[in-house]
Protein backbone atom coordinates (compact mmCIF):
# COMPACT_ATOMS: atom_id res chain seq x y z
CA UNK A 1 -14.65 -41.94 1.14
CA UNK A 2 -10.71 -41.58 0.51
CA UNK A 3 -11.66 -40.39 -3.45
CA UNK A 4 -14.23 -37.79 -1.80
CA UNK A 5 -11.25 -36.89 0.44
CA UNK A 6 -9.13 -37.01 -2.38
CA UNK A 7 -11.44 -34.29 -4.52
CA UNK A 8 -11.81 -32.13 -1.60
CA UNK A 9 -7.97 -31.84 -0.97
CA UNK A 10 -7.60 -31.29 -4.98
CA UNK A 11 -9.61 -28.05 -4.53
CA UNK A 12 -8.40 -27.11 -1.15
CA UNK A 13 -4.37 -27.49 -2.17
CA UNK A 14 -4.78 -24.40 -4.77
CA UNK A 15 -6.55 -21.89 -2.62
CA UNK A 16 -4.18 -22.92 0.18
CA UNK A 17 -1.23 -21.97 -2.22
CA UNK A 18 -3.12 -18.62 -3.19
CA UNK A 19 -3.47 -17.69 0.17
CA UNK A 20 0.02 -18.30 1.29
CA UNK A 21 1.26 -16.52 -1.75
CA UNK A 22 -1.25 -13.41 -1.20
CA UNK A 23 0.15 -13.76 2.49
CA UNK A 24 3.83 -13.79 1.37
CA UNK A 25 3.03 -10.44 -1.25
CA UNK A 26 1.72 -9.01 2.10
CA UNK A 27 4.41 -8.87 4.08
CA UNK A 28 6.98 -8.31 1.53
CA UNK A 29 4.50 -5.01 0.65
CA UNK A 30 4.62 -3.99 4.42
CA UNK A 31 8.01 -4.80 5.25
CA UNK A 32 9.71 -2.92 2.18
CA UNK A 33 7.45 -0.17 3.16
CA UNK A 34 8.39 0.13 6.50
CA UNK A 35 11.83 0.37 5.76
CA UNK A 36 11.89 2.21 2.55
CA UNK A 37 10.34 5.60 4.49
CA UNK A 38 13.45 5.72 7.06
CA UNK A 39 16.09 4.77 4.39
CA UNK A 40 14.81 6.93 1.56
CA UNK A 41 14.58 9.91 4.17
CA UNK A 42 17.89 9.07 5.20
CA UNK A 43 18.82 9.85 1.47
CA UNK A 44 16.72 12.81 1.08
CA UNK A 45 18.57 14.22 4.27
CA UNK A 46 21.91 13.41 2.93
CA UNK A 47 21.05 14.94 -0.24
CA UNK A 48 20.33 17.95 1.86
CA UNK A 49 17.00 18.53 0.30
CA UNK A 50 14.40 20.85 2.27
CA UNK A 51 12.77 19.34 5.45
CA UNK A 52 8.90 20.15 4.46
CA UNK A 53 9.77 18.39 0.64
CA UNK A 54 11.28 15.36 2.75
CA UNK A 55 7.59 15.16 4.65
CA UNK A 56 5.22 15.58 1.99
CA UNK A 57 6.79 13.91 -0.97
CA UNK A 58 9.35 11.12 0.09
CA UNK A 59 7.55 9.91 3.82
CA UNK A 60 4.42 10.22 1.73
CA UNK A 61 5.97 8.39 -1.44
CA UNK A 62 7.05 6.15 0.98
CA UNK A 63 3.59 4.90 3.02
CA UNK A 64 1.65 4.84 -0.48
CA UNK A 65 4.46 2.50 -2.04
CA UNK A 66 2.04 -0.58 -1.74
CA UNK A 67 -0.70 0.82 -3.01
CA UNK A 68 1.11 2.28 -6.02
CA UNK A 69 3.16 -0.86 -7.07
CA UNK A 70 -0.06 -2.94 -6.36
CA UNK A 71 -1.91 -1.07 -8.75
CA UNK A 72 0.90 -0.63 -11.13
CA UNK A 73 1.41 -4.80 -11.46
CA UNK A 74 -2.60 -4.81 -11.45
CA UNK A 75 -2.68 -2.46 -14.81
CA UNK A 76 0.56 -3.76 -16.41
CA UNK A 77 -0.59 -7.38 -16.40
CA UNK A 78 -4.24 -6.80 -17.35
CA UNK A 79 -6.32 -6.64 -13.95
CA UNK A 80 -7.60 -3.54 -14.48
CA UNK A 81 -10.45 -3.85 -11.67
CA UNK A 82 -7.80 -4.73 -8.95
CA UNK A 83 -6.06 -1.46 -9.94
CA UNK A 84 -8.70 0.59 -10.40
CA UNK A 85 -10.60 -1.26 -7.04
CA UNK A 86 -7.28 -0.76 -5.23
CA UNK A 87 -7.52 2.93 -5.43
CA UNK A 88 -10.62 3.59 -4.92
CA UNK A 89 -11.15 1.23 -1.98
CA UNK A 90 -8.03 2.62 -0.31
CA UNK A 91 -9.35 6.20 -0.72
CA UNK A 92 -12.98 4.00 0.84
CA UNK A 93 -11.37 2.10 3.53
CA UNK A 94 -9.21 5.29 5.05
CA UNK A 95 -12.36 7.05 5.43
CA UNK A 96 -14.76 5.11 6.63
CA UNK A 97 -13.14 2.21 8.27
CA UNK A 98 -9.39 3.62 9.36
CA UNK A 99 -11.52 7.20 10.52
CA UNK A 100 -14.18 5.38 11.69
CA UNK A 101 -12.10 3.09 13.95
CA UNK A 102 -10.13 6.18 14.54
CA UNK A 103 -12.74 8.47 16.32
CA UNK A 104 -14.27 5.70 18.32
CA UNK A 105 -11.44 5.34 20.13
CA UNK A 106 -10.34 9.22 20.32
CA UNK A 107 -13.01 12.05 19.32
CA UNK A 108 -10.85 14.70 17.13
CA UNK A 109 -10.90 18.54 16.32
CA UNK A 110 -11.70 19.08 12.32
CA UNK A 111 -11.46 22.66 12.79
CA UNK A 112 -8.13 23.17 11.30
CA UNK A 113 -8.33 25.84 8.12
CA UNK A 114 -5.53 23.71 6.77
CA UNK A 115 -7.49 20.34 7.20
CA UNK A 116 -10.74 22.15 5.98
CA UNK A 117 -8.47 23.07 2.57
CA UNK A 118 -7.29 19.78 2.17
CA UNK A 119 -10.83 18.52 2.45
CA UNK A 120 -11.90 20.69 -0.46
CA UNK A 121 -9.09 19.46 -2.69
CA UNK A 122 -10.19 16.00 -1.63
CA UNK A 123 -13.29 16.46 -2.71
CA UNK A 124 -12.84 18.25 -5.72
CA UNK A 125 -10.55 15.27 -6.61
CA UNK A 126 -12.59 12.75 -5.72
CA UNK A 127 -15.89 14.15 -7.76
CA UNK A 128 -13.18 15.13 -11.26
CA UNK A 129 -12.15 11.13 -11.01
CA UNK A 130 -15.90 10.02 -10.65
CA UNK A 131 -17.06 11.68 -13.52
CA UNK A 132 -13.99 10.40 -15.46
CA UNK A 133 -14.69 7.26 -14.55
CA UNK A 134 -18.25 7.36 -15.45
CA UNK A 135 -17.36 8.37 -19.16
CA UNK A 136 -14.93 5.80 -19.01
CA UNK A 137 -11.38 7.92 -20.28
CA UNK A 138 -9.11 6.32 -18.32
CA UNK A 139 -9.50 2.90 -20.69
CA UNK A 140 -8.17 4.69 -24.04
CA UNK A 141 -5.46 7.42 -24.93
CA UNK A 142 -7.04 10.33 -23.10
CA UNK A 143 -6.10 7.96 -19.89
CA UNK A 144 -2.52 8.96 -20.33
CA UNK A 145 -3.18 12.59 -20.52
CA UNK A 146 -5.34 12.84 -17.54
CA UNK A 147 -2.79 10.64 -15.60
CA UNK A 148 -0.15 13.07 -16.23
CA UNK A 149 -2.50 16.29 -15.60
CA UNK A 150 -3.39 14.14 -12.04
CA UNK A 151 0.65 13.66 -11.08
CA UNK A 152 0.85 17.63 -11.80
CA UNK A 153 -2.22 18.62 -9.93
CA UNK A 154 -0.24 17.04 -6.93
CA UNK A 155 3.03 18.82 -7.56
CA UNK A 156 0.84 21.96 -7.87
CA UNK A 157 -1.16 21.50 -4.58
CA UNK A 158 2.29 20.34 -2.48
CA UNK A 159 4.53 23.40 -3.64
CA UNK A 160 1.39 25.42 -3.71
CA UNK A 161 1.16 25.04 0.37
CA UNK A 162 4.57 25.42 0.64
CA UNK A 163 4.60 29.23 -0.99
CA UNK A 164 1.72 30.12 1.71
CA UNK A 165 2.30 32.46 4.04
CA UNK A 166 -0.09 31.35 6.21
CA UNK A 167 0.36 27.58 6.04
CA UNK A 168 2.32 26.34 9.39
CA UNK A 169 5.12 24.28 8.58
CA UNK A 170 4.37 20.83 7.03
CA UNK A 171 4.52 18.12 9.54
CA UNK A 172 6.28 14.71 9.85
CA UNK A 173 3.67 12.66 9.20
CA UNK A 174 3.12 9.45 6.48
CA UNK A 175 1.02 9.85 3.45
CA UNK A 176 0.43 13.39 4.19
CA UNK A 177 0.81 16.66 1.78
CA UNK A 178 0.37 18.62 4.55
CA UNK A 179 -1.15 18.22 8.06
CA UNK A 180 -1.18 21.82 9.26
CA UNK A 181 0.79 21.25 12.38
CA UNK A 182 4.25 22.05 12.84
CA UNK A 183 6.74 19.15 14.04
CA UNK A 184 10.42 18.77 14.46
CA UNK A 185 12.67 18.49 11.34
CA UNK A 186 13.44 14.55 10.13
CA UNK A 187 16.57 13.00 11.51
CA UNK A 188 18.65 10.60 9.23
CA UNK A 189 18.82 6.97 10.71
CA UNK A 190 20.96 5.85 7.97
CA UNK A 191 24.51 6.78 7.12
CA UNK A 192 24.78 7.30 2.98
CA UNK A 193 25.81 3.56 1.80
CA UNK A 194 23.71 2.06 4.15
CA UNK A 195 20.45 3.83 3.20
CA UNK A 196 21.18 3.33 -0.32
CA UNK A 197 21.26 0.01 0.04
CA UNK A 198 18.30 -0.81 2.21
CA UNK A 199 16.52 2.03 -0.30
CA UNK A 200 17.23 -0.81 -3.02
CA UNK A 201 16.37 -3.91 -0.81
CA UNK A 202 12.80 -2.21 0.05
CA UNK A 203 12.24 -1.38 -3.70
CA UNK A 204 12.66 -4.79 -4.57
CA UNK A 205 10.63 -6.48 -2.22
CA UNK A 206 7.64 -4.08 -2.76
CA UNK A 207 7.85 -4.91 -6.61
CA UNK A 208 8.22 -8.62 -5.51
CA UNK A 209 5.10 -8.67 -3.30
CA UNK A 210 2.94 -6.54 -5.39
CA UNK A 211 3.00 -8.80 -8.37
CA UNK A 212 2.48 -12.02 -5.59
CA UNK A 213 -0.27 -10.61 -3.91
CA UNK A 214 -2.03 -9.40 -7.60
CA UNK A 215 -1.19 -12.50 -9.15
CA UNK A 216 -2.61 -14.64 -6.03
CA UNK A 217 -5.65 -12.18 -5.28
CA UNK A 218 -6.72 -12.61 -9.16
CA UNK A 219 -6.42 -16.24 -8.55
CA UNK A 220 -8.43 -16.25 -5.39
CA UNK A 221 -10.75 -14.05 -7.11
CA UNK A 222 -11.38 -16.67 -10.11
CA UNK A 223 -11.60 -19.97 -7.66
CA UNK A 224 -14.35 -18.57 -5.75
CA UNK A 225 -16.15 -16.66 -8.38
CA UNK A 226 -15.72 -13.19 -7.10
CA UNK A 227 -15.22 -10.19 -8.83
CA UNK A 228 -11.61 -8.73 -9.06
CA UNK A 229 -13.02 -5.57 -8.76
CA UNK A 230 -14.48 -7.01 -5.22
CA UNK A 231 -11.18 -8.36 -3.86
CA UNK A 232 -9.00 -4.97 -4.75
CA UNK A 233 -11.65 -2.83 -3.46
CA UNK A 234 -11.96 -4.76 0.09
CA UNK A 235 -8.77 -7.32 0.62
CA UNK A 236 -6.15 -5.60 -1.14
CA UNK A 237 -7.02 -2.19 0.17
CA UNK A 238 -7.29 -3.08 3.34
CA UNK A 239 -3.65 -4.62 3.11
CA UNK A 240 -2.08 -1.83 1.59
CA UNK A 241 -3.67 0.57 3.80
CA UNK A 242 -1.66 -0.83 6.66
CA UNK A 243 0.87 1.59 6.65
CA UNK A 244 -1.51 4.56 6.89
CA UNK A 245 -3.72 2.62 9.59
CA UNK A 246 -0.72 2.57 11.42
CA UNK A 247 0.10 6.08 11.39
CA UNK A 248 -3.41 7.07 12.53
CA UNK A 249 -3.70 5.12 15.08
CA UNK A 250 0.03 6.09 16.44
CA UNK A 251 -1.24 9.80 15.76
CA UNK A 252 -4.00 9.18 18.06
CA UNK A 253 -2.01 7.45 21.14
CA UNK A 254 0.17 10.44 20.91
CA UNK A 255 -2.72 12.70 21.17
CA UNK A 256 -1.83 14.29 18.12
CA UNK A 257 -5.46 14.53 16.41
CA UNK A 258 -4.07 17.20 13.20
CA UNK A 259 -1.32 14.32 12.02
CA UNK A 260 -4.12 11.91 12.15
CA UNK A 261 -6.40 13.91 10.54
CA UNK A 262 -3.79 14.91 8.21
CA UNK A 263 -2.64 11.72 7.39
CA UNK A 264 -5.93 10.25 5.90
CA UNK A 265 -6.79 12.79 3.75
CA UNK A 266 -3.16 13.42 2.54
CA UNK A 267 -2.87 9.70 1.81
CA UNK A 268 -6.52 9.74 -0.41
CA UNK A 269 -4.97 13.00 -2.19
CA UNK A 270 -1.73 11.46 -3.10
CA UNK A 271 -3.32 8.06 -3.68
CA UNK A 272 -5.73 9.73 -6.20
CA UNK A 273 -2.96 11.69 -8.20
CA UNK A 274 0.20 9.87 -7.70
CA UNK A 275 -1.06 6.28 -7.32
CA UNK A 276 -3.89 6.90 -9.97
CA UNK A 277 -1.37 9.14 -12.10
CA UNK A 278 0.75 6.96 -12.68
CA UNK A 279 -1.11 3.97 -12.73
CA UNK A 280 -3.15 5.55 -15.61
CA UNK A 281 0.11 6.38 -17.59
CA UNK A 282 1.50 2.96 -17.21
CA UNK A 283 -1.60 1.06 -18.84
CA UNK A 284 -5.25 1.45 -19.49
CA UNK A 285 -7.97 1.61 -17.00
CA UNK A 286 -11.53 0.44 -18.37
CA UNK A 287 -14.01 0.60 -15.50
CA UNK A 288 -16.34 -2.81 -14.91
CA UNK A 289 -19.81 -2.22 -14.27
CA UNK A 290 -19.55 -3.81 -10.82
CA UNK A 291 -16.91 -0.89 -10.39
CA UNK A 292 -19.10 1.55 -11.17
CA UNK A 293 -22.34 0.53 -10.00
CA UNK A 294 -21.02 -0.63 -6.25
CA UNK A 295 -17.67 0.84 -5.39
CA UNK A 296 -18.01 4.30 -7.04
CA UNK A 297 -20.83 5.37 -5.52
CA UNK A 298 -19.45 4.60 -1.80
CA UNK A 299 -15.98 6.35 -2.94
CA UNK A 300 -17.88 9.70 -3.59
CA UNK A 301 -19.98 9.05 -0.51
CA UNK A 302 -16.92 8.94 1.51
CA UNK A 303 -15.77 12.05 0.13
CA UNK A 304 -18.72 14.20 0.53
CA UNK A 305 -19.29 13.15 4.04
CA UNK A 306 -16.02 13.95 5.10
CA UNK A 307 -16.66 17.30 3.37
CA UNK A 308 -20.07 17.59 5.07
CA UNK A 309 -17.81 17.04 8.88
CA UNK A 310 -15.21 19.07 7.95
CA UNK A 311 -16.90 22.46 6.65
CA UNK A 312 -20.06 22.30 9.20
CA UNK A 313 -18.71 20.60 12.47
CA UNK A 314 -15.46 20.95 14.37
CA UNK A 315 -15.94 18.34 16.20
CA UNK A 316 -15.91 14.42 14.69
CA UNK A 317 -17.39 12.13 17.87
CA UNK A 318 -18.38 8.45 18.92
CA UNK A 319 -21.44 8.52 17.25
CA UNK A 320 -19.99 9.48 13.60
CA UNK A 321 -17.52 7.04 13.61
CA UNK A 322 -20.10 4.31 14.33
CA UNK A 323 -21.87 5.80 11.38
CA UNK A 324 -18.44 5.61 9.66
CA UNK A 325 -17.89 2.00 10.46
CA UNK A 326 -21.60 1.53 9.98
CA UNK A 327 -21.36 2.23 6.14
CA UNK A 328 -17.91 0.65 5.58
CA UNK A 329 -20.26 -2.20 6.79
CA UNK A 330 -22.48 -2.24 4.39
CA UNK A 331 -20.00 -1.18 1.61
CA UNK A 332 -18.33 -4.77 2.05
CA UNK A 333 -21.34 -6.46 2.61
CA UNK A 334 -22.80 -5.15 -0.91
CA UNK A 335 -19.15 -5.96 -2.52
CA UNK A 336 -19.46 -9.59 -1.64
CA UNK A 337 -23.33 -10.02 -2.11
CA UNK A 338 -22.10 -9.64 -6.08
């Protein structure tokens, strides 16, 4: 009896250690991004840069930190499939679960031009990655190139909105381009040193916790036999979504249905070119089988369902975000069944 106790306690110590250390990553990912995004617009402010760059690039820089340094640690130190699964099951999890969860508790308006635009860039995103990811480019040379060409097609899209005449001013919101409602101007929390030095503190503690919480999800991932690409496409996103799930759902008690709106599908563009740019630059990116054959397919369904709401209803109910929540469903069910 006390050497079958023994045995079990052997295999239970290590997982317990994983799962404090993915714990520990956590919170170190959420709490430098929840301070980074006050501190570095604190900085922006006092740098006296313009208030619509200050909302799309830095608040939006800020709320996609975890997901970027994630999948940054993931590439550098050879877990591909987290990085890659990160992404995509961010992109996944914002649509389908965060939207989902979102309209069953509010019904929103999706008949914003500006929200129907972004949708279309989403999309077209969203389909150019697929198909790059089916001929497998991002694992080799060309991955580099197309990284860069994806940080660009952001800069393009951002300043692009900005030189419209008829785009509203860019509102206040986190992980968002543009949400096509106006909103006051940011204020500076910070003085200059202080911000500075917080902006450092927050760096450091999302670089700490994204290589704890890769390093302990791969371990996880190898104790219980699953595949990486599994745990960064349903645990990991999940946990770095947490800023953006936050914003919706504040979005929603205030009513304001455009920011939340906004806010998903600006996160999923910036997390496809920034996060993805960059991650693609940093290392390579082959794509596992499992990737391809499970979590691809539900990242371009995501995409061309939201397409499908936004250019023929103006109107997202109850119903479709039961259908929403409905496929995110089955979308980790099929991810663990591997």
């Amino acid at each position: 009896m006390a050497q079958m106790l023994s045995s079990i306690m052997a295999d239970f110590m290590p997982l317990t250690v994983f799962g404090l250390g993915f714990g520990l990553g956590l919170m170190m990912l959420l709490a430098g991004g929840y301070w980074l995004v006050p501190a570095s617009v604190s900085l922006a402010i006092r740098a006296k840069l313009p208030p619509r760059l200050i909302a799309s690039v830095i608040i939006a820089g800020g709320t996609s930190a975890p997901e970027l340094l994630v999948s940054v640690d993931a590439g550098l130190t050879d877990s591909p499939d987290i990085a890659l699964a990160n992404i995509i099951g961010s992109n996944i999890t914002n649509i389908f679960l965060v939207f989902g969860m979102g309209i069953l508790l509010m019904p929103v308006s999706l008949a914003s031009p500006r929200d129907r635009q972004d949708i279309f860039w989403l999309m077209i995103l969203t389909m150019a990655v697929s198909i790059i990811l089916l001929a497998d480019l991002f694992s080799g040379t060309p991955g580099t190139i197309i990284g860069l060409c994806l940080c660009i097609s952001f800069i393009l899209l951002t300043f692009g909105q900005f030189a419209s005449r008829q785009s509203p001013a860019a509102s206040i919101s986190a992980g968002s381009p543009a949400t096509g409602s106006p909103a006051a101007a940011p204020q500076a929390r910070f003085g200059l040193g202080a911000a500075l030095v917080i902006t450092l503190i927050a760096v450091m503690a999302l670089i700490a916790g994204a290589h704890l919480m890769v390093a302990n999800a791969v371990s996880i991932a190898t104790s219980f036999g699953i595949e990486q690409a599994v745990i960064g496409a349903t645990i990991v996103a999940i946990g770095t979504s947490l800023p953006e799930i936050t914003a919706v759902f504040a979005s929603l008690l205030h009513r304001r249905h455009d920011m939340a709106v906004g806010n998903i599908i600006g996160s999923n563009i910036f997390n496809i070119c920034i996060v993805l740019g960059i991650t693609a630059m940093a290392a390579p990116l082959p794509a596992s089988q499992s990737l391809l054959m499970t979590i691809l397919p539900f990242f371009i369904l995501s995409g061309a369902l939201l397409s499908v709401l936004g250019w023929k209803f103006a109107y997202a109910g109850r119903t479709i975000g039961i259908v929403f929540l409905g496929l995110y469903g089955c979308f980790a069910s099929l991810c663990f069944a591997l």
